[in-house]
Each structure stands twice: as C-alpha cells, then as structure tokens.
C-alpha atoms as a PDB file:
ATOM      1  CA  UNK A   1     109.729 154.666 158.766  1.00  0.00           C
ATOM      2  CA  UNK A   2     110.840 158.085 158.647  1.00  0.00           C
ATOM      3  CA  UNK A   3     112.551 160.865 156.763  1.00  0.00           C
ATOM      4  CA  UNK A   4     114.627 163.267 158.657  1.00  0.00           C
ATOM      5  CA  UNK A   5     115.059 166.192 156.502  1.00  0.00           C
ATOM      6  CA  UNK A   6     117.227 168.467 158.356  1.00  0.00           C
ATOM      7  CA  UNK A   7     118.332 172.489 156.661  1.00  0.00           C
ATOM      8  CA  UNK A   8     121.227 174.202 158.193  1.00  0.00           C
ATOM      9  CA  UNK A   9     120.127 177.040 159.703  1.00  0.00           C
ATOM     10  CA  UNK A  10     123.862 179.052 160.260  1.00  0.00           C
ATOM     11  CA  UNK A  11     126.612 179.354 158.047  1.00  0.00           C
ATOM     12  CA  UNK A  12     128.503 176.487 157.129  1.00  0.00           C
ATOM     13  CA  UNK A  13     131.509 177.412 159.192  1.00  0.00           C
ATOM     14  CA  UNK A  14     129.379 177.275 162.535  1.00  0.00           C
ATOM     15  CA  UNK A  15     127.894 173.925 161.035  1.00  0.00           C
ATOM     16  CA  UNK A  16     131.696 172.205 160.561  1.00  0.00           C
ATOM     17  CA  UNK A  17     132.520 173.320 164.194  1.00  0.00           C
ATOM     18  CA  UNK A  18     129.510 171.006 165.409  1.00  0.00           C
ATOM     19  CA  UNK A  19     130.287 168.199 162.451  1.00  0.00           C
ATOM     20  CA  UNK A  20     132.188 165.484 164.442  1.00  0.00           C
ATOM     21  CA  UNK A  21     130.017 165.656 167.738  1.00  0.00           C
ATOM     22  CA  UNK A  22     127.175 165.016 164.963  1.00  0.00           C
ATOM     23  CA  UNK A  23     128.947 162.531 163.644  1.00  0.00           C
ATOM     24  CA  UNK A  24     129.056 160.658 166.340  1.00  0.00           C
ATOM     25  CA  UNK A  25     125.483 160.874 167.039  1.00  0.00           C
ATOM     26  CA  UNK A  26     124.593 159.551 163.463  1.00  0.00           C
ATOM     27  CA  UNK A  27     127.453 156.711 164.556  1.00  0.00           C
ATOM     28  CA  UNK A  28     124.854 156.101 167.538  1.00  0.00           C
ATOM     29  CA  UNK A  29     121.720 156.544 165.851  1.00  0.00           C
ATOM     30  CA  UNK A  30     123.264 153.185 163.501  1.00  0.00           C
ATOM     31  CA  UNK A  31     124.384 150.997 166.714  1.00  0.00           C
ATOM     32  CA  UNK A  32     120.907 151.405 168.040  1.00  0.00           C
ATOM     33  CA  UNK A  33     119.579 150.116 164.648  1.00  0.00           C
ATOM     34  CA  UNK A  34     117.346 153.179 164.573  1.00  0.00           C
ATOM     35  CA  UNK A  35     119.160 155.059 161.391  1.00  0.00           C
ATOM     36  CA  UNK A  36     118.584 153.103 158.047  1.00  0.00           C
ATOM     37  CA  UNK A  37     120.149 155.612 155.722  1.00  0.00           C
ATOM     38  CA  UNK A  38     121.972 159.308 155.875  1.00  0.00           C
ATOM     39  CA  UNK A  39     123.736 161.573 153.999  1.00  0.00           C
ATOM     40  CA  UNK A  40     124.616 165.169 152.949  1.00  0.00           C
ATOM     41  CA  UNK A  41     122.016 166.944 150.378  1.00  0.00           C
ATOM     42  CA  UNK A  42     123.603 168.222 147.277  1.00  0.00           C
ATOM     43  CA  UNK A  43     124.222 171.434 147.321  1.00  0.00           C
ATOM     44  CA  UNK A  44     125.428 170.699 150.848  1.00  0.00           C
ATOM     45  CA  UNK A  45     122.279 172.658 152.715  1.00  0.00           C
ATOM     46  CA  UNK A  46     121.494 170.134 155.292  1.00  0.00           C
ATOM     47  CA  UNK A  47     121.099 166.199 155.497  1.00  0.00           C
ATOM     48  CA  UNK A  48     118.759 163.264 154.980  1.00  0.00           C
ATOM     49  CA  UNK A  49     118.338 160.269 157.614  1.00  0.00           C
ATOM     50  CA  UNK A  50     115.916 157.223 157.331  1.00  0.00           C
ATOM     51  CA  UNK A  51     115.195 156.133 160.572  1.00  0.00           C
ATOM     52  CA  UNK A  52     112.344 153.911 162.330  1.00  0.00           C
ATOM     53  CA  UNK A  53     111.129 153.673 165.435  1.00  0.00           C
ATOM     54  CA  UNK A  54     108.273 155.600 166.931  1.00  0.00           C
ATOM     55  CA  UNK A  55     107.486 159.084 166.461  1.00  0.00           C
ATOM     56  CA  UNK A  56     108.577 159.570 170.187  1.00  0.00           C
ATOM     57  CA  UNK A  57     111.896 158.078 169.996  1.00  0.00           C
ATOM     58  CA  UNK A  58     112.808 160.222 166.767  1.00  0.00           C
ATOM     59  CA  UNK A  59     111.931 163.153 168.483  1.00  0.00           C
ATOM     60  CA  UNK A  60     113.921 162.521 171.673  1.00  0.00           C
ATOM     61  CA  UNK A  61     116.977 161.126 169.420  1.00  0.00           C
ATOM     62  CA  UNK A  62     116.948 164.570 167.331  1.00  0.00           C
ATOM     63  CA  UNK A  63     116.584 167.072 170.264  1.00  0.00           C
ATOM     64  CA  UNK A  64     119.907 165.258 171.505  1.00  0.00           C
ATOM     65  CA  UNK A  65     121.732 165.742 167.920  1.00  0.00           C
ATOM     66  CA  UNK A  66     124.484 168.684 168.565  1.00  0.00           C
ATOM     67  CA  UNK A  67     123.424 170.327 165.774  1.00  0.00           C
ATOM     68  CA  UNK A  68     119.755 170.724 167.518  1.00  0.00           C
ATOM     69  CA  UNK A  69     121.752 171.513 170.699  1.00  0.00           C
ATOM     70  CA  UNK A  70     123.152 174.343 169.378  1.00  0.00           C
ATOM     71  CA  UNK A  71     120.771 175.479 166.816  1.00  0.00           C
ATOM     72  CA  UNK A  72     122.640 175.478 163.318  1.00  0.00           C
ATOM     73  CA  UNK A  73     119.965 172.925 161.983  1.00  0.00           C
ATOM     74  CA  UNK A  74     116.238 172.284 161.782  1.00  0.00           C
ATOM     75  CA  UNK A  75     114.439 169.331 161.269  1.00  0.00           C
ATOM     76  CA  UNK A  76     111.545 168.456 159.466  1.00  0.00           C
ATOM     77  CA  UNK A  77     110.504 164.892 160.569  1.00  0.00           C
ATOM     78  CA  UNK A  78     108.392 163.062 157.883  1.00  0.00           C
ATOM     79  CA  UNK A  79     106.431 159.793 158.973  1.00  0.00           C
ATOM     80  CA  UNK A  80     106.278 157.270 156.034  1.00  0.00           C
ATOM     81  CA  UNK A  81     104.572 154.085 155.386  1.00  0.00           C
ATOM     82  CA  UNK A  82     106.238 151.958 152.920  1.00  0.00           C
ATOM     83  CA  UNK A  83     104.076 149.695 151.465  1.00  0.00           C
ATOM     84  CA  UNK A  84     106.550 148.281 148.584  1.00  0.00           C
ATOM     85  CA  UNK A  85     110.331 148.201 148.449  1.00  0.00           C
ATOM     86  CA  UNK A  86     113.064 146.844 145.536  1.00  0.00           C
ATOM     87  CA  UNK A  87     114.122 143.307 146.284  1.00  0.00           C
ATOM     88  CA  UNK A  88     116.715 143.536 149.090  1.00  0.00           C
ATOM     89  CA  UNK A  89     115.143 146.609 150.927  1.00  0.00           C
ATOM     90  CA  UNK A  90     112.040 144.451 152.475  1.00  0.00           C
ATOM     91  CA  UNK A  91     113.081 145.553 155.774  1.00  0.00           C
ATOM     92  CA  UNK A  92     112.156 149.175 155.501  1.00  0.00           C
ATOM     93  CA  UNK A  93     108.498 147.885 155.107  1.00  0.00           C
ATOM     94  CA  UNK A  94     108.873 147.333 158.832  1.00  0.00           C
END
C-alpha cells in the first residue's frame, strides 16, 4: 500500500482553478480500484490518498494528476506494508 501525501505548492486560488480536473482524476484513480482512501488535510494544505499497486503505477498515475501537470502540488509517495488492520479493513493488507 501507499500513502500519497501531497502539499500545495501555489496559493489556494491557483489550486481551486485545477480542483475539478483533479477531481476527476481521484474519480479515476477509484474506478481503477487503485485509490483506497483520500481526502483534504486539515488546515487545507494539501491531500492524503491510500492507494496500491506498484511503485511504478503510482508514479505514472500521479505525474498525470492536473495538479502535477501544472505544478501547484508535490507529492511525497510513501510505500507501506501493513501487516495488521481493524476487522473490516483486511484488504489493505494486500
């Protein structure tokens, strides 16, 4: 599994004009039953996706995100392997 930890890197004005493009790719990222998880951080700074697949296929779905395409976020790509989960969440162990 892994954490996407992505920071805005422009102000959030330039972020909202690249928000629903994004949006869409997140949309994609679940049909392909790569994303897990997402959501804004709090203060709103950036985002947080759990995805799987390999290392590879993160990378290539990230450099296609808008917000990498027009460089108002970085990401910090985190591989994790989960070992133990609360009942329910077995999958992520995958």
């Amino acid at each position: 599994m892994f954490i996407l930890s992505l920071t805005y890197t422009a102000e959030l004005s330039e972020v909202d004009r690249h928000i629903e493009p994004h949006m869409d790719w997140v949309k994609n990222g679940y049909d392909r039953g790569v994303f897990l998880a997402s959501g804004r951080k709090n203060p709103r700074t950036g985002g947080v996706i759990l995805a799987r697949g390999t290392r590879a296929e993160i990378e290539a779905i990230v450099a296609v995100d808008p917000f990498t395409i027009h460089g108002v976020a970085d990401y910090e790509i985190t591989e994790v392997a989960v070992t133990r989960t609360a009942p329910g969440l077995e999958g992520l162990t995958q």
